[in-house]
Protein backbone atom coordinates (compact mmCIF):
# COMPACT_ATOMS: atom_id res chain seq x y z
CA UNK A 1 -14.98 -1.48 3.04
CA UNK A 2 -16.62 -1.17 -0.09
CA UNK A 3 -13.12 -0.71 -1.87
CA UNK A 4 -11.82 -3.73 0.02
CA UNK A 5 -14.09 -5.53 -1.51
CA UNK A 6 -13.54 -4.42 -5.20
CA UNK A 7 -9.88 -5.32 -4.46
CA UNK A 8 -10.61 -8.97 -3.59
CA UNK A 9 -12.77 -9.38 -6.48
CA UNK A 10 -9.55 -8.40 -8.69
CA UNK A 11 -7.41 -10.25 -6.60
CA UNK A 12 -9.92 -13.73 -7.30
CA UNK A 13 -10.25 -12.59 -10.87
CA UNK A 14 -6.35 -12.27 -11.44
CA UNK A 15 -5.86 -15.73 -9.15
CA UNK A 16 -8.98 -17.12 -11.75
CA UNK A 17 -6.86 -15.94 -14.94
CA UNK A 18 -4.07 -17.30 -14.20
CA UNK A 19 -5.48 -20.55 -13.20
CA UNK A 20 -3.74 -20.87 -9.85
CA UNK A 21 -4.88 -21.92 -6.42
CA UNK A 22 -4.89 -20.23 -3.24
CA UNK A 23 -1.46 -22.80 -2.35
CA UNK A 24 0.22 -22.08 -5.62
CA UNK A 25 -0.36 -18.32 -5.54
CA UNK A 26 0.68 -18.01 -1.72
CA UNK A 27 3.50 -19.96 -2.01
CA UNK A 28 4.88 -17.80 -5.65
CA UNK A 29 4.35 -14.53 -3.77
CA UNK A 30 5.55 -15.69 0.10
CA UNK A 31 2.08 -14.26 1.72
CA UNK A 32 1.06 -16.99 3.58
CA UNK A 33 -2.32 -18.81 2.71
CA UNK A 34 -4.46 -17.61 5.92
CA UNK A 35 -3.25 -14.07 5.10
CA UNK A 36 -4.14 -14.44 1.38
CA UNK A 37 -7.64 -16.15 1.61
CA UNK A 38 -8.66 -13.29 4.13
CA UNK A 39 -7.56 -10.80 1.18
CA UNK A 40 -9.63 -12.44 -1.09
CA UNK A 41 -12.84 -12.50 1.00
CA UNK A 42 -12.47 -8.34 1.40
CA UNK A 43 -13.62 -8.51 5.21
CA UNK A 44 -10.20 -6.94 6.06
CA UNK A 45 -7.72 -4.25 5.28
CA UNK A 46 -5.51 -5.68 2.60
CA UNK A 47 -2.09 -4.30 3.26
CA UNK A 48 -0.33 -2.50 -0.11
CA UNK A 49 2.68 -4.74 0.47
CA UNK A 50 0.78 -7.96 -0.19
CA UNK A 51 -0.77 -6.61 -3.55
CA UNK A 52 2.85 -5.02 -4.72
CA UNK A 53 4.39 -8.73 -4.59
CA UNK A 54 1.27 -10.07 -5.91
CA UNK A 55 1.72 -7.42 -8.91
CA UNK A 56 5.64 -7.61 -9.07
CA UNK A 57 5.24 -11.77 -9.29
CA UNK A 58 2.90 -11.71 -12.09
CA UNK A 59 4.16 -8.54 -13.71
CA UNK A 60 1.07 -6.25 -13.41
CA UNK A 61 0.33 -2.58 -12.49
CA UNK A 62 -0.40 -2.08 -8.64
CA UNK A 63 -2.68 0.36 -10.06
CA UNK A 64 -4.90 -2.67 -11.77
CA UNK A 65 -5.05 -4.40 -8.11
CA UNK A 66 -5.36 -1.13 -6.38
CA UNK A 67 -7.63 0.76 -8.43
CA UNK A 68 -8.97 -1.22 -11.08
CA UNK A 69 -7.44 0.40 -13.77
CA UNK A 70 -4.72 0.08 -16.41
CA UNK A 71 -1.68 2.86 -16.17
CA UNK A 72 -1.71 3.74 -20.07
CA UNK A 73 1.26 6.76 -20.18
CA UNK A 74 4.99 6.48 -20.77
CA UNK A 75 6.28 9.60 -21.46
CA UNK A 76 4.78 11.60 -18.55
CA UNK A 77 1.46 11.44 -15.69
CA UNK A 78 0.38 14.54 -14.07
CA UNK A 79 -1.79 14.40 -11.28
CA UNK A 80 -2.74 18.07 -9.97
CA UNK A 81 -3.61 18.75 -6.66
CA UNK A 82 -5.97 16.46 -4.86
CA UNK A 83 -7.12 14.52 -7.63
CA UNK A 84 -4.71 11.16 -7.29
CA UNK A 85 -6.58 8.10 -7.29
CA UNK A 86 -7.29 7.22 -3.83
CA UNK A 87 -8.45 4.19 -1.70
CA UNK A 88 -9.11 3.90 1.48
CA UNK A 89 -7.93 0.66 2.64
CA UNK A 90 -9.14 0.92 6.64
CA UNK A 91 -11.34 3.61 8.24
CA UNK A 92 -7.62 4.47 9.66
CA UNK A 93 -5.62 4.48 6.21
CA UNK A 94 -6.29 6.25 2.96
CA UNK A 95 -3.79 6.21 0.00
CA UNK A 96 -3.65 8.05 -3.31
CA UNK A 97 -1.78 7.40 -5.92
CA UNK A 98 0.66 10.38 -7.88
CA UNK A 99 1.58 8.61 -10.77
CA UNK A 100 -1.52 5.75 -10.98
CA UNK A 101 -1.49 6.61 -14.77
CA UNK A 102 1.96 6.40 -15.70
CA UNK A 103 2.77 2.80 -16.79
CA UNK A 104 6.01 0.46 -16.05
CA UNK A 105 6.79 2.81 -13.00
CA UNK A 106 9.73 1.96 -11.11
CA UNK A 107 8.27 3.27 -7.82
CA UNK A 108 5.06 4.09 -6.65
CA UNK A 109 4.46 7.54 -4.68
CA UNK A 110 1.51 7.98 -2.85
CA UNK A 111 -0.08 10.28 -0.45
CA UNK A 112 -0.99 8.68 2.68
CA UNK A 113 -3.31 9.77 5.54
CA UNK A 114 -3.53 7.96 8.94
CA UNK A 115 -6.06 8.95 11.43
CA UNK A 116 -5.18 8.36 14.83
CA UNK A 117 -7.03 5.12 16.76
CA UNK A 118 -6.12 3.09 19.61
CA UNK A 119 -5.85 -0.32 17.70
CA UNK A 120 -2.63 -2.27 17.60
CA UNK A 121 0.23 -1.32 14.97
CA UNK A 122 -0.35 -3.02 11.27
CA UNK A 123 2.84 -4.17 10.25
CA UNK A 124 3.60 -4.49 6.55
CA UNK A 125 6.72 -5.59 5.26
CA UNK A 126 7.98 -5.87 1.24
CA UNK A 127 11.13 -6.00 -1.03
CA UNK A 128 12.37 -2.71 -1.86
CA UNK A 129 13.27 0.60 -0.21
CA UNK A 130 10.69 3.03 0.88
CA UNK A 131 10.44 6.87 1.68
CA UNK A 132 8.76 8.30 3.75
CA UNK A 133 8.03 12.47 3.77
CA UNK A 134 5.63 13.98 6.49
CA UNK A 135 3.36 16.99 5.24
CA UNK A 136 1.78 17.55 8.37
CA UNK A 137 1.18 16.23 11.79
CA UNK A 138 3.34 13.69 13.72
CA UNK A 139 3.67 10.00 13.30
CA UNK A 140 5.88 7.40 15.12
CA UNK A 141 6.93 4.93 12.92
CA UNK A 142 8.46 0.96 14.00
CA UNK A 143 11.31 -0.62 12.03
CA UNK A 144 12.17 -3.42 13.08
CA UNK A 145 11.29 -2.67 16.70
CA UNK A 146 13.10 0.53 16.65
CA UNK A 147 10.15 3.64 17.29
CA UNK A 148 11.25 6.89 15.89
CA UNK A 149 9.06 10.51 15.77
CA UNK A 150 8.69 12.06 12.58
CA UNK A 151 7.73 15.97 12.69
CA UNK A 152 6.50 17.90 9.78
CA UNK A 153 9.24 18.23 7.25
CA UNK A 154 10.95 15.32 8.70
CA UNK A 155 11.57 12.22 6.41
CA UNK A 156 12.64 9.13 6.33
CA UNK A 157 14.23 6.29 4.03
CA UNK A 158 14.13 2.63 4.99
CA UNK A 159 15.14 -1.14 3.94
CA UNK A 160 11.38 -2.10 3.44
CA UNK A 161 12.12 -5.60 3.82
CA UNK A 162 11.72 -4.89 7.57
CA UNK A 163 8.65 -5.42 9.36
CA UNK A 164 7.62 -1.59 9.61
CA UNK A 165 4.33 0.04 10.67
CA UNK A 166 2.97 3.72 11.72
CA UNK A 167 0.55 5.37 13.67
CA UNK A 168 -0.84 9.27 14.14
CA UNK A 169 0.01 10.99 17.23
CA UNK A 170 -1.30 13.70 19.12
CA UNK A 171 -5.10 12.97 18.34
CA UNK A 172 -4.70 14.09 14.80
CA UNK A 173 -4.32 13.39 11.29
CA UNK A 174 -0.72 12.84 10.06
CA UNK A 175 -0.45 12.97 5.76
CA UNK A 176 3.25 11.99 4.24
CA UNK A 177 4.63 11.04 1.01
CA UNK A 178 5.50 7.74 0.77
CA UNK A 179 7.37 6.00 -2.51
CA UNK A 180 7.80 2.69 -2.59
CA UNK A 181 10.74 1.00 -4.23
């Protein structure tokens, strides 16, 4: 929760920049204000889609919402094995970011892990395309309403516009490559 918080400190400082309330920001980024003023007090999971239109509107790096950091490179980044930047937005969810240092991106890869819980599905839903890859484990994943299974290997590329969401199966971890678009 920690890292929650740091995220709604940036989100407050970026809303305090730009000299915009909690209406005007809300209503530029269609989140809607409960959602938003629940962000900015960090006691819950902020989902990635919320911060990517918050970035995209004002034309700043996920990374700087994300991690607190500017992406610098433009020819290349190379992240080697387990050392992206991560975050852990929930107990359940932890991201980390493959290209966090390469700046202007046009898509953001990350590798996500989901624990497996009993809660109900978070759904998340933003402009763009996304792909999903899974590493290992299972996951179902909802589009729309529509469950499917991914296994290992399996992958998947979807109209992210649509209210989608995902959850670990069989009692276990599930990791997958996910770009967003």
């Amino acid at each position: 929760m920690d890292e929650i918080k740091q995220i709604a400190e940036r989100l407050r400082g970026l809303r305090d920049i730009l000299e915009l309330s909690v209406d005007d920001l809300s209503a530029e980024c269609c989140i809607s204000k409960e959602e938003y003023i629940q962000a900015e007090t960090g006691d819950s999971d902020i989902s990635v889609s919320m911060l990517q239109k918050i970035a995209r509107k004002y034309d700043i790096a996920l990374d700087a919402l994300m991690f607190g950091e500017e992406p610098k490179m433009n020819s290349y980044f190379l992240t080697r094995a387990g050392k992206g930047t991560s975050i852990e937005r929930t107990k359940v969810y932890k991201y980390q970011s493959l290209a966090a240092g390469f700046i202007h991106r046009e898509a953001d890869p990350f590798i996500v892990t989901v624990e497996p819980n009993d809660a109900p599905m978070h759904y998340n839903s933003h402009d763009g395309q996304e792909f999903n890859y899974v590493l290992e484990g299972r996951m179902m994943i909802s589009i729309n309403g529509k469950e499917l299974i991914l296994n290992e290997g399996d992958s998947l590329y979807f109209n992210s516009k649509l209210p989608h969401g995902m959850k670990a199966l069989d009692g276990k971890n599930v990791r997958f490559l996910a770009i967003i678009m």
